[in-house]
N, C-alpha and C. Protein backbone atom coordinates (compact mmCIF):
# COMPACT_ATOMS: atom_id res chain seq x y z
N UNK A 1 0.84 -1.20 0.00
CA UNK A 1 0.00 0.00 0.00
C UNK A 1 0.87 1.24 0.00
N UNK A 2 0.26 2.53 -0.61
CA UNK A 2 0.89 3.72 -1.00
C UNK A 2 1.82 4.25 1.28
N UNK A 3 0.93 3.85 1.91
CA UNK A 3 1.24 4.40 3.57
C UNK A 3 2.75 3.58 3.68
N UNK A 4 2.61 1.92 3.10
CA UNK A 4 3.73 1.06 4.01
C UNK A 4 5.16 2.07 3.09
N UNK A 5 4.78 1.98 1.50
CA UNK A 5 5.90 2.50 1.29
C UNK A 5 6.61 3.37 1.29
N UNK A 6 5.84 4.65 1.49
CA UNK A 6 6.07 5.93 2.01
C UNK A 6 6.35 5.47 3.46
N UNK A 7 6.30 4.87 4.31
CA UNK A 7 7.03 4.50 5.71
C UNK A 7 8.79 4.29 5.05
N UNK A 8 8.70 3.23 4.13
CA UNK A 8 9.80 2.31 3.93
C UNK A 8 10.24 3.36 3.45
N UNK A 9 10.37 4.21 2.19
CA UNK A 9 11.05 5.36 2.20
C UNK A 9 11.34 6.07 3.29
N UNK A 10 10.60 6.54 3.86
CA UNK A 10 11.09 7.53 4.72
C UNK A 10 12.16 7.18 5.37
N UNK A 11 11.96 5.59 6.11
CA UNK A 11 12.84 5.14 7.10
C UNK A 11 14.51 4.44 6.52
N UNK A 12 14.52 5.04 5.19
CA UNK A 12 15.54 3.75 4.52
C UNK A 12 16.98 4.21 4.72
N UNK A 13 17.05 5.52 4.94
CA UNK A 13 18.64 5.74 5.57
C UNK A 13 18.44 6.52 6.96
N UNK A 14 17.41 5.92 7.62
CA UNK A 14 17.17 6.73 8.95
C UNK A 14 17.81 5.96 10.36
N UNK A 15 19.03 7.02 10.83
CA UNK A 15 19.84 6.45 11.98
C UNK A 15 19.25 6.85 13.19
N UNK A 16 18.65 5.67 14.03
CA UNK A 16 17.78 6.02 15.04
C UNK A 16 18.77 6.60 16.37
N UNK A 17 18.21 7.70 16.93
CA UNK A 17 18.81 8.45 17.62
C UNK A 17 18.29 8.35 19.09
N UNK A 18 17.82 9.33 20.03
CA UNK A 18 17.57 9.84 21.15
C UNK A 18 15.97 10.46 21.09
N UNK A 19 15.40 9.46 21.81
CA UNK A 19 13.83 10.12 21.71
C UNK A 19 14.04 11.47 22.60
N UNK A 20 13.30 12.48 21.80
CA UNK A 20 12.96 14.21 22.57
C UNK A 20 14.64 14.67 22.63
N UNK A 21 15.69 13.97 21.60
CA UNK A 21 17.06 14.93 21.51
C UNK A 21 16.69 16.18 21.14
N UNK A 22 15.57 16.83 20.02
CA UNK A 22 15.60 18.19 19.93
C UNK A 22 15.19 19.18 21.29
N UNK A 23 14.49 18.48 22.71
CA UNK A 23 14.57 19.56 23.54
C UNK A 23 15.62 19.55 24.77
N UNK A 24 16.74 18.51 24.37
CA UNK A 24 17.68 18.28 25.12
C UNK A 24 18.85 19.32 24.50
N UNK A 25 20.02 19.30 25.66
CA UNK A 25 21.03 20.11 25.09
C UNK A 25 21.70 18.91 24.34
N UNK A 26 22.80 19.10 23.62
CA UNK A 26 23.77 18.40 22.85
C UNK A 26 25.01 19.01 23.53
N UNK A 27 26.00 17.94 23.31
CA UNK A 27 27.34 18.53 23.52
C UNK A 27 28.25 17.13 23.07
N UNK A 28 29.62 17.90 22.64
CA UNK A 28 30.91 16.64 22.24
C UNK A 28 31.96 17.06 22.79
N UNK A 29 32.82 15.91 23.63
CA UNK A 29 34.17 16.45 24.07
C UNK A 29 34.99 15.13 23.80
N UNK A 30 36.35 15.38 24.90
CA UNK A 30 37.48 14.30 23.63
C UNK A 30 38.09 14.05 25.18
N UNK A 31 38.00 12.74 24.74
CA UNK A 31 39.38 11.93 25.85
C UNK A 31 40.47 12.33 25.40
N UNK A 32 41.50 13.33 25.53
CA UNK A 32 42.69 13.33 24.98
C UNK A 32 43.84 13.01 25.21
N UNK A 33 44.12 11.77 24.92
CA UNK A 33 45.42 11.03 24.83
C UNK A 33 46.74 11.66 24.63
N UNK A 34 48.31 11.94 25.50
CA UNK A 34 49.47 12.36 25.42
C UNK A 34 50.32 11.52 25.37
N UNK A 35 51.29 11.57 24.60
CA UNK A 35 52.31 10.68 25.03
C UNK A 35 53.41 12.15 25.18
N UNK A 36 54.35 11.51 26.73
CA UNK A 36 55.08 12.34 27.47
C UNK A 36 56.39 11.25 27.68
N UNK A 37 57.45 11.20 27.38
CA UNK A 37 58.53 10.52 27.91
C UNK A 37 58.49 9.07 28.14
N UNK A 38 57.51 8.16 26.82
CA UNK A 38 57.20 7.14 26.74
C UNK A 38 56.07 6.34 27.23
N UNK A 39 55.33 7.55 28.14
CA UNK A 39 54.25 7.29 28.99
C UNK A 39 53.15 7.92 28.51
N UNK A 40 51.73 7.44 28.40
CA UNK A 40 50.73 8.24 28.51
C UNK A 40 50.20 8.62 29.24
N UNK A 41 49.22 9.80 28.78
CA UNK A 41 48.89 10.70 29.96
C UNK A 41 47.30 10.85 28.76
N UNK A 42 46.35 11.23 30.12
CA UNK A 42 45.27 11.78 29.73
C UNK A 42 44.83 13.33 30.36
N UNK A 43 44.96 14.19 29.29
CA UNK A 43 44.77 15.57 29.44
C UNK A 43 43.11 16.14 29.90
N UNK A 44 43.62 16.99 31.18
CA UNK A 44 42.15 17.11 31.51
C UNK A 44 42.57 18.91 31.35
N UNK A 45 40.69 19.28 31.68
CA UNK A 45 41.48 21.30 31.68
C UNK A 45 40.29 21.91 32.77
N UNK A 46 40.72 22.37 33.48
CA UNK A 46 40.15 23.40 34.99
C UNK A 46 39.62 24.39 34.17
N UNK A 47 38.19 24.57 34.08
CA UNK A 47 37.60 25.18 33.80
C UNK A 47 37.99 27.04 34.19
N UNK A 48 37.82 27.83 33.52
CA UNK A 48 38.24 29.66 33.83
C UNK A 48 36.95 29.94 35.15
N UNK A 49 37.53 30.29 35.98
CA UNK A 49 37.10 30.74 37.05
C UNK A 49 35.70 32.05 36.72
N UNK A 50 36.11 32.27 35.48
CA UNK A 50 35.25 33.26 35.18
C UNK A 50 34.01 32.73 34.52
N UNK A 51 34.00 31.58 34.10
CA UNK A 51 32.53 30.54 33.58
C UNK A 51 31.47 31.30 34.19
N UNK A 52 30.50 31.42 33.62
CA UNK A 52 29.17 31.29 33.63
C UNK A 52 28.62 29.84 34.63
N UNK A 53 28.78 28.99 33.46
CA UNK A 53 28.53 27.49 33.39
C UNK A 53 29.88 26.84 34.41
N UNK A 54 29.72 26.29 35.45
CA UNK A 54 30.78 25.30 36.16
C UNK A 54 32.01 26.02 36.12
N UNK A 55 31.97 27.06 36.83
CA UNK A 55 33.53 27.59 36.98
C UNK A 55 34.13 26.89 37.85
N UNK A 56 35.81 26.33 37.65
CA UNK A 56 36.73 26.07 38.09
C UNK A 56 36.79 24.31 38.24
N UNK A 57 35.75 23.87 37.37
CA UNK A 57 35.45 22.62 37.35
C UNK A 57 36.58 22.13 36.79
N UNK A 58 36.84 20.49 36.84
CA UNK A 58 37.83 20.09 36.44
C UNK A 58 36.64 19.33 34.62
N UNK A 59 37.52 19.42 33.30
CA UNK A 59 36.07 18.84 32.68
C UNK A 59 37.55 18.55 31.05
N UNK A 60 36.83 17.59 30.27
CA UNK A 60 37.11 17.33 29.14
C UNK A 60 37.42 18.57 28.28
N UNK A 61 38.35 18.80 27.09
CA UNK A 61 38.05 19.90 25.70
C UNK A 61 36.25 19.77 25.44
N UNK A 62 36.09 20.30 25.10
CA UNK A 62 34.25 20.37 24.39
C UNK A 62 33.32 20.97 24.47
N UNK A 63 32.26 20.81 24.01
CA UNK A 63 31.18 22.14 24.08
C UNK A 63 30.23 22.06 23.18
N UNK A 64 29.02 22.47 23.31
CA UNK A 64 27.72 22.51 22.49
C UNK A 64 28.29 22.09 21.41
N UNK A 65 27.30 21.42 20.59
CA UNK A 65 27.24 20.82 19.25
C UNK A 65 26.21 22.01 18.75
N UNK A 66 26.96 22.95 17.77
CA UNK A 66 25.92 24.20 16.88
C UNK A 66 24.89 23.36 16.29
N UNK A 67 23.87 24.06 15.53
CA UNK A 67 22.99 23.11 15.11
C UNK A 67 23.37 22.66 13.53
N UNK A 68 24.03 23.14 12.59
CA UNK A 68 24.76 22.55 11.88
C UNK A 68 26.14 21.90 11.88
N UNK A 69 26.44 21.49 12.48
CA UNK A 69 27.67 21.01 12.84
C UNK A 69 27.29 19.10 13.42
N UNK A 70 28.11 18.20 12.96
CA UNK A 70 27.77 16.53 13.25
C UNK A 70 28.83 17.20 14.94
N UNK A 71 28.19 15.92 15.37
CA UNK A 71 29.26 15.93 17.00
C UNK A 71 30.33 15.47 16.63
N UNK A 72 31.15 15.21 15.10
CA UNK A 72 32.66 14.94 15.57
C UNK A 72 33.19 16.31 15.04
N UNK A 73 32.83 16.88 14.20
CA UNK A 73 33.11 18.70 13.82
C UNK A 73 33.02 19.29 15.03
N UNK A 74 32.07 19.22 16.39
CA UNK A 74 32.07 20.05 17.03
C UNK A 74 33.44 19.41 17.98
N UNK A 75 33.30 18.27 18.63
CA UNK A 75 34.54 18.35 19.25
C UNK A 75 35.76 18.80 18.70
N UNK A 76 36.01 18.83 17.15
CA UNK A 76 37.53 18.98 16.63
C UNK A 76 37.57 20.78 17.41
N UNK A 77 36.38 21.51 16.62
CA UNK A 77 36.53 22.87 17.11
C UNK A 77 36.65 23.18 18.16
N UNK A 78 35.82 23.12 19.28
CA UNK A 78 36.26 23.06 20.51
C UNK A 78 37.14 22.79 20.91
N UNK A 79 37.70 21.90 20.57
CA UNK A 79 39.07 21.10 21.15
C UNK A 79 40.13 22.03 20.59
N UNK A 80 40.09 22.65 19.24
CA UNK A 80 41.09 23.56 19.25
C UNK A 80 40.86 25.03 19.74
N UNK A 81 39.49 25.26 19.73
CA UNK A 81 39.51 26.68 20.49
C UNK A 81 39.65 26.79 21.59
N UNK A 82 39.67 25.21 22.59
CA UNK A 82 39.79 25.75 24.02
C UNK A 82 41.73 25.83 24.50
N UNK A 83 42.27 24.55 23.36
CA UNK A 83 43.71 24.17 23.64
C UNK A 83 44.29 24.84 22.82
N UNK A 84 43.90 25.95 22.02
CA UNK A 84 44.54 26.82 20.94
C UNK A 84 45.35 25.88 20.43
N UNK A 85 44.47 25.18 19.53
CA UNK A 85 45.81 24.29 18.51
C UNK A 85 45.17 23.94 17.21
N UNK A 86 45.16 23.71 16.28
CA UNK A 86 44.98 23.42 14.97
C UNK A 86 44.19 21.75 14.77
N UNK A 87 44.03 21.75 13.68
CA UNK A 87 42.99 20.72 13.27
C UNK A 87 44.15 19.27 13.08
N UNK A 88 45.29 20.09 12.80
CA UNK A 88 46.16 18.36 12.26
C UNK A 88 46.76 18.33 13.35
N UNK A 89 46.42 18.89 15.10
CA UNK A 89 46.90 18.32 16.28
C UNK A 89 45.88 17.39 16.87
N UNK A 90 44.91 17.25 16.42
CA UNK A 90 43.51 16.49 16.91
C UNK A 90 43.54 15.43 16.37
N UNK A 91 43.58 14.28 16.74
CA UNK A 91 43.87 13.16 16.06
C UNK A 91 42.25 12.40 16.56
N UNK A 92 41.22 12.01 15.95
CA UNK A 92 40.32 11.35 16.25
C UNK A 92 40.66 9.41 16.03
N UNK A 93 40.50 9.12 17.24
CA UNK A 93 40.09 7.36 16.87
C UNK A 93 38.91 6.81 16.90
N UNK A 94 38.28 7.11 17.90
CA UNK A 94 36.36 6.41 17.94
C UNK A 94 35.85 7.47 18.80
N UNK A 95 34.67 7.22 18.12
CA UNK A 95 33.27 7.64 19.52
C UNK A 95 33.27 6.63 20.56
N UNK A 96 32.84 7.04 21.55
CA UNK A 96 32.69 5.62 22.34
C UNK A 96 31.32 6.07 22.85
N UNK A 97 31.00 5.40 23.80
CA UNK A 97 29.31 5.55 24.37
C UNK A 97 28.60 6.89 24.97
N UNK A 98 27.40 6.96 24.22
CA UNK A 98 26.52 8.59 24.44
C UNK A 98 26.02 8.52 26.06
N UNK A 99 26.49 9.47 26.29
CA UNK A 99 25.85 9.60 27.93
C UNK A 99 25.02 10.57 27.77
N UNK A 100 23.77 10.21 28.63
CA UNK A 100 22.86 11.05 28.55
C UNK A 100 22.25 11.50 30.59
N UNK A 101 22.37 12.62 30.53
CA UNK A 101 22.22 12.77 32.40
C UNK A 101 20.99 13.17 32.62
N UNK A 102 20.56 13.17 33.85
CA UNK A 102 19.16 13.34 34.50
C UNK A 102 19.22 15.04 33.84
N UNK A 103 19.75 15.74 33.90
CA UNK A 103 19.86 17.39 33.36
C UNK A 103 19.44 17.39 32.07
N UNK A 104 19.14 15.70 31.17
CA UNK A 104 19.01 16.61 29.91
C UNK A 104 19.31 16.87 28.79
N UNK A 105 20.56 16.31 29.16
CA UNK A 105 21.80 16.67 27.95
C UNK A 105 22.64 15.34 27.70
N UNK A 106 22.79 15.52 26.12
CA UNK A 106 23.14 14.44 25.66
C UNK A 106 25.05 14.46 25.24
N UNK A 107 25.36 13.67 25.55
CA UNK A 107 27.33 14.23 25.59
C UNK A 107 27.34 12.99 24.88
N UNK A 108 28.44 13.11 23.38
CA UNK A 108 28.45 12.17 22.37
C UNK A 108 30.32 12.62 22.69
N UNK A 109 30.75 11.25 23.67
CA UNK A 109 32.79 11.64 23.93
C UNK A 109 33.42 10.65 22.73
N UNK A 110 34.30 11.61 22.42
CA UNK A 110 35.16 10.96 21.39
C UNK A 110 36.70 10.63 22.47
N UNK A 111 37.37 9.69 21.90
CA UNK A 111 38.59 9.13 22.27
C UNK A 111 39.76 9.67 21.03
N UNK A 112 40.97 10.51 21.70
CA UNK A 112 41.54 11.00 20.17
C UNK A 112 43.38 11.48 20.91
N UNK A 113 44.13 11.64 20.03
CA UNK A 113 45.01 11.71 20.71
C UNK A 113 45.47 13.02 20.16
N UNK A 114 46.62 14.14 21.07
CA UNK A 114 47.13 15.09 20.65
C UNK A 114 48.47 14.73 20.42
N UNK A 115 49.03 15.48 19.01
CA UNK A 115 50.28 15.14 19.22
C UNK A 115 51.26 15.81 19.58
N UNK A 116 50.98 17.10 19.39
CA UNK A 116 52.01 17.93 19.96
C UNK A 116 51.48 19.30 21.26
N UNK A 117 52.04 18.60 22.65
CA UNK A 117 51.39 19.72 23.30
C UNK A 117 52.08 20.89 23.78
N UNK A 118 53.11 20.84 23.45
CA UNK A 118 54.14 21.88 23.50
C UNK A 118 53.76 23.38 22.99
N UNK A 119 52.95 23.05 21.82
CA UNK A 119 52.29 24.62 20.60
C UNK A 119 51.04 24.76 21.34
N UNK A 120 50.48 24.38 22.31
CA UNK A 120 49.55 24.82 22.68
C UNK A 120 49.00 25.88 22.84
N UNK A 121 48.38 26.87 22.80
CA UNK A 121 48.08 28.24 23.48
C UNK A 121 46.74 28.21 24.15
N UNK A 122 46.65 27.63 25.28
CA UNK A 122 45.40 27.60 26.14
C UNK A 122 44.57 28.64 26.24
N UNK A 123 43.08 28.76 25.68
CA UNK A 123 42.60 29.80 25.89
C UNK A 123 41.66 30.03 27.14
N UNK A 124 42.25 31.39 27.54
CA UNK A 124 42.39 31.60 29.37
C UNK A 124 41.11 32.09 29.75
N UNK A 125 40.21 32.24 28.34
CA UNK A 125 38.65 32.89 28.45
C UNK A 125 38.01 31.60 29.26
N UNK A 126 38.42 30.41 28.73
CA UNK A 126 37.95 29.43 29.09
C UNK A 126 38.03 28.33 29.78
N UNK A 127 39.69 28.01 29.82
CA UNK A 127 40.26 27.12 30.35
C UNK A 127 41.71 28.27 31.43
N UNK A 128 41.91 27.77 32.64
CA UNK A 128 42.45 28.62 33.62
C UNK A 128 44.04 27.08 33.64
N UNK A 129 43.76 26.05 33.77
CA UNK A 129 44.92 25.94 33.27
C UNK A 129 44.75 24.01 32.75
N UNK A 130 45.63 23.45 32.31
CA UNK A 130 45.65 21.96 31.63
C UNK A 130 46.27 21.14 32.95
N UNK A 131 46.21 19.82 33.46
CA UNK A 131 47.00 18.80 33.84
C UNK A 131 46.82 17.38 32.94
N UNK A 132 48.10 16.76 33.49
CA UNK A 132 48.04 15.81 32.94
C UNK A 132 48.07 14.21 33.85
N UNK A 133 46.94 12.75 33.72
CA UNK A 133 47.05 12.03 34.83
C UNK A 133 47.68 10.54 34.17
N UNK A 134 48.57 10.38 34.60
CA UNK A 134 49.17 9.09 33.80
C UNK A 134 47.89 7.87 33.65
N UNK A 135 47.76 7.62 32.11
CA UNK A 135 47.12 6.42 31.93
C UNK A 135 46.89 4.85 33.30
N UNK A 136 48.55 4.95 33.57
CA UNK A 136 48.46 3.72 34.30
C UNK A 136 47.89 4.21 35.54
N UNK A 137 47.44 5.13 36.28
CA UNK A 137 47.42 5.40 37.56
C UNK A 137 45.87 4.97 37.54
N UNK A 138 45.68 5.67 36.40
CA UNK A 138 43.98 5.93 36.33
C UNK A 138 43.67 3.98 36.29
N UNK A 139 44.33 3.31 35.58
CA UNK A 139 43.93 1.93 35.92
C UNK A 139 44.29 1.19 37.00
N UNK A 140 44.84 2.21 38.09
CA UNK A 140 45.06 1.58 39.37
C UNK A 140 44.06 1.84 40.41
N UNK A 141 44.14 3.10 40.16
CA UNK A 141 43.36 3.40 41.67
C UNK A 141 41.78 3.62 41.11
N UNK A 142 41.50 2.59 41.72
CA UNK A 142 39.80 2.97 41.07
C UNK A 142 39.26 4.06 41.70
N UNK A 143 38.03 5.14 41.33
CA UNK A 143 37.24 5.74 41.71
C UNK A 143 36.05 5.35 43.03
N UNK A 144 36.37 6.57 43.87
CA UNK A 144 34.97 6.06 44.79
C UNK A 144 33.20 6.28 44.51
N UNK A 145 32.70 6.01 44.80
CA UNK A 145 31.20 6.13 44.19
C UNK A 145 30.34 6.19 45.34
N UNK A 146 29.98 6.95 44.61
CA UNK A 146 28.34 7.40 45.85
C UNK A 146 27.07 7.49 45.04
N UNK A 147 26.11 7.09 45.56
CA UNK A 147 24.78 6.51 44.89
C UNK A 147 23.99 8.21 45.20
N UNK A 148 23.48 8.66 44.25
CA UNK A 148 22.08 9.83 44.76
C UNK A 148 21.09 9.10 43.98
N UNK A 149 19.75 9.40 44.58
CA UNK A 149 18.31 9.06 44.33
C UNK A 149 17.98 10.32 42.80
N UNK A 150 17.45 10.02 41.85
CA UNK A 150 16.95 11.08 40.59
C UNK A 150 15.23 10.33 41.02
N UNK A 151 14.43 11.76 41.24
CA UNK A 151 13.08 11.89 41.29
C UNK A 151 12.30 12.48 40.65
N UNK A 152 11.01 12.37 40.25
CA UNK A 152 9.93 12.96 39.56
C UNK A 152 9.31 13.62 40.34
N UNK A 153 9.60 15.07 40.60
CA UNK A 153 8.73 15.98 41.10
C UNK A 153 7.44 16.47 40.57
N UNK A 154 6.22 15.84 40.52
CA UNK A 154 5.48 16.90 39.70
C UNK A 154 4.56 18.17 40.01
N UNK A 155 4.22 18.78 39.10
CA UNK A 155 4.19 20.29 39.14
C UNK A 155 2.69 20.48 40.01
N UNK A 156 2.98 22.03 40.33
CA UNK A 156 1.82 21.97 41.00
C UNK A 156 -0.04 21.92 40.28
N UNK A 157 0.58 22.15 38.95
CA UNK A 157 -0.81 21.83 37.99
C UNK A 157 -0.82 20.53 37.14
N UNK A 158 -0.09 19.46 37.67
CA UNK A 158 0.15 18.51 37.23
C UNK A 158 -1.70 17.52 37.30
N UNK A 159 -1.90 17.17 36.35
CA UNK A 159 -3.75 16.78 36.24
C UNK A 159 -3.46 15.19 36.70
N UNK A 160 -3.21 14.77 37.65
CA UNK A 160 -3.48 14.05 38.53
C UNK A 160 -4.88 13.34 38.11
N UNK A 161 -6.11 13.95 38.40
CA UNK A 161 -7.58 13.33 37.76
C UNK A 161 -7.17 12.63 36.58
N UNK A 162 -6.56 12.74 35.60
CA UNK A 162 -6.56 12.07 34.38
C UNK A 162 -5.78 10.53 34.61
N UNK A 163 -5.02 10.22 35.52
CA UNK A 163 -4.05 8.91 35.18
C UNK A 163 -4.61 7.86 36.50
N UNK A 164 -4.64 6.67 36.11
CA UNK A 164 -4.87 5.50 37.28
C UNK A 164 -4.29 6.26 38.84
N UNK A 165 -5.06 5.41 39.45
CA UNK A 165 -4.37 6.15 40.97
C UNK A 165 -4.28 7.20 42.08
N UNK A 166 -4.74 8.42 40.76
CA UNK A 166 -4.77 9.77 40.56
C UNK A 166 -3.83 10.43 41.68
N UNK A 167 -3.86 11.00 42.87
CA UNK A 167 -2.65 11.44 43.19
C UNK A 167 -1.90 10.45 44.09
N UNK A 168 -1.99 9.03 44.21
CA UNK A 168 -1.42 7.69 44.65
C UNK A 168 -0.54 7.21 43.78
N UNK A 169 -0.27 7.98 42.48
CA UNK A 169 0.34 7.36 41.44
C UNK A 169 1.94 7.36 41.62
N UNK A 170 2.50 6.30 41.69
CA UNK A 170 3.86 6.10 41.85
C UNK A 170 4.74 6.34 40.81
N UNK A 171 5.93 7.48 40.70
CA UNK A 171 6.80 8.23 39.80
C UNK A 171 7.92 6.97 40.00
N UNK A 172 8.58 6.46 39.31
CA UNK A 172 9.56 5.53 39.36
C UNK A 172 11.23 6.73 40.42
N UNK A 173 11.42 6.23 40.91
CA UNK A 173 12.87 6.76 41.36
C UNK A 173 13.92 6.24 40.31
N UNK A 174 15.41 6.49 40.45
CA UNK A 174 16.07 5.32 39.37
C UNK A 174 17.83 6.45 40.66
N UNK A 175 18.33 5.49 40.38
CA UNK A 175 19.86 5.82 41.20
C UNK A 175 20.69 6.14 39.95
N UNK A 176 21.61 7.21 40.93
CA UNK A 176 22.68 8.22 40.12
C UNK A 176 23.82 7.52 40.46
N UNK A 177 24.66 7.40 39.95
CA UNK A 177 25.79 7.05 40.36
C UNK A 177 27.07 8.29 40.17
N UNK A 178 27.91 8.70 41.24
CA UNK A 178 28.60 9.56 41.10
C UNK A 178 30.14 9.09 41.68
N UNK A 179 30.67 9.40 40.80
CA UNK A 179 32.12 8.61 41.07
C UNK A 179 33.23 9.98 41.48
N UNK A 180 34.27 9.83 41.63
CA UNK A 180 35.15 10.57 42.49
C UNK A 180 36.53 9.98 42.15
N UNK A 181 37.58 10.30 41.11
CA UNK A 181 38.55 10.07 40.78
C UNK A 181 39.64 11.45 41.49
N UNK A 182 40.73 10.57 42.58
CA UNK A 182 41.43 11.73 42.76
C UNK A 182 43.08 11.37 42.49
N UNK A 183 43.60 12.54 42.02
CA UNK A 183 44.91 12.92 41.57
C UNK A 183 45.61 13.76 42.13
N UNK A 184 46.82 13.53 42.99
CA UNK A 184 47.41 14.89 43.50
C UNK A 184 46.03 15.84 44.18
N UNK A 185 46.35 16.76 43.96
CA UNK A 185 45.04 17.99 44.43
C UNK A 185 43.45 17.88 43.31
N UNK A 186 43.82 17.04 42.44
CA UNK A 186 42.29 17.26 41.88
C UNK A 186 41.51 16.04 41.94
N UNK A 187 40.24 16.59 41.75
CA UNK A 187 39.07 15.83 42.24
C UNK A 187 38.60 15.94 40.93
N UNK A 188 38.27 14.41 39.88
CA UNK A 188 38.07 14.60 38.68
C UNK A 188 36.45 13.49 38.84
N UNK A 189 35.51 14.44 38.49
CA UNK A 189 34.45 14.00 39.00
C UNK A 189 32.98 14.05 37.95
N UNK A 190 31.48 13.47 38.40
CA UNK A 190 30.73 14.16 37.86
C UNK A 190 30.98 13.62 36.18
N UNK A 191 30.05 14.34 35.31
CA UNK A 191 29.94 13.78 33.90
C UNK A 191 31.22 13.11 33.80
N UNK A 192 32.15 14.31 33.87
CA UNK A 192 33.44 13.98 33.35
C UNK A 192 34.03 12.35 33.65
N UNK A 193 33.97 12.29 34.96
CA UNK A 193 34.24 10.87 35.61
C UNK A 193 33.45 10.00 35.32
N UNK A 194 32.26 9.81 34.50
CA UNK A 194 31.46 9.17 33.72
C UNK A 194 32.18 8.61 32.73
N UNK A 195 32.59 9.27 31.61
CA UNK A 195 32.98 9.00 30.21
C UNK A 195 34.26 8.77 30.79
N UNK A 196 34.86 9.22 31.91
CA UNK A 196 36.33 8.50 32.00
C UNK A 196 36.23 7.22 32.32
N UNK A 197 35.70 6.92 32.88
CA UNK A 197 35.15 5.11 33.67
C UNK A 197 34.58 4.68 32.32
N UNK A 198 33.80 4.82 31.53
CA UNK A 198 33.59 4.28 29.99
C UNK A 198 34.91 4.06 29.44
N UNK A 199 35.70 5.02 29.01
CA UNK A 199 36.69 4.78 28.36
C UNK A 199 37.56 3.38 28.80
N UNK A 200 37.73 3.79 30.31
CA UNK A 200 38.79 2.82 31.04
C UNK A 200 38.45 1.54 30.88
N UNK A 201 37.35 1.50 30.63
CA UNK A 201 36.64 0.12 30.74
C UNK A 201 37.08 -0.80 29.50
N UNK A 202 37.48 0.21 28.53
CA UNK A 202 37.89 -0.49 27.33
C UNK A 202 39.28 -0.98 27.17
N UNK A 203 40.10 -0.77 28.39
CA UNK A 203 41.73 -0.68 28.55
C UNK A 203 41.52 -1.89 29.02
N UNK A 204 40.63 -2.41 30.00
CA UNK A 204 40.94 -2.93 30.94
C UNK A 204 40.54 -4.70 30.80
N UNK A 205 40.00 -4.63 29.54
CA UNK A 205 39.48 -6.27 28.64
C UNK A 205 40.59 -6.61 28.87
């Protein structure tokens, strides 16, 4: 029938995504891989004290995905506007897994390596300064974790009369998990410590 095939068209190069991604935020950032004196290192950057958004946070290169732009264009840019460095210092290898948080927002992390961090010119609008945490440490000392509760508050005009139960109706709870990676003086935590525990996970087969 004229409906099935107009379905089958429609759907024939359609990559299924994130139900309600258009009222979520987007964002892409980069595991960035160093090699330093035969050793690797994974580059993190302390957010500019002057942020708006999470000042002085410890957090990945990255940042909103524009609305024309795929999420691996936006991490390359970001990644060089925050580490002032050029496009042939960004070395991409994979996406690895989309995290999506109770806030909303959908973070698509790429895994990629820099090669030269010496030319850097850190930009200080944004980033206050870079460290670096040796690969092997991070597969030693595991992260601590603490569980928070994510709840359904609903509103105060929430129509209750309309659903089974009516205001007896049970909102599912679901647990957060929040991990706590520490280094010297920093506390590398939160999303960030999310996609780092993803990554690691792939070292560690």
């Amino acid at each position: 029938s004229y409906m099935i095939e107009d379905l089958k068209h429609k759907f024939e190069n359609y990559k299924p995504y994130i139900n309600g991604y258009k009222n979520m935020k987007r964002a892409s950032v980069l595991i960035p891989i160093v090699k330093k004196d035969n050793m690797h290192y994974i580059l993190f950057q302390v957010r500019s004290k002057n942020l708006k958004s999470q000042p002085n946070e410890i957090s990945f290169p990255g940042g909103k995905i524009e609305n024309n732009e795929s999420p691996l264009d936006a991490v390359i840019r970001e990644t060089c506007e925050e580490l002032g460095t050029n496009v042939k210092n960004v070395n991409i290898i994979s996406e690895i897994d989309l995290l999506i948080t109770p806030g909303d927002m959908i973070i698509h992390p790429f895994v990629g390596y820099i090669n030269n961090i010496d030319s850097l010119h850190i930009n200080k609008d944004e980033v206050d300064h870079i460290f670096l945490v040796p690969l092997s440490y991070l597969l030693k000392h595991k992260p601590s974790l603490y569980n928070n509760e994510v709840k359904v508050i609903p509103n105060d005009n929430f129509p209750y009369d309309i659903i089974p139960n009516k205001k007896d109706y049970k909102f599912a709870t679901s647990n957060y998990r929040v991990l706590f990676y520490k280094y010297e003086n920093y506390v590398i935590w939160g999303i960030t410590a999310k996609i780092l525990e993803n990554f690691l996970e792939f070292l560690e087969v």
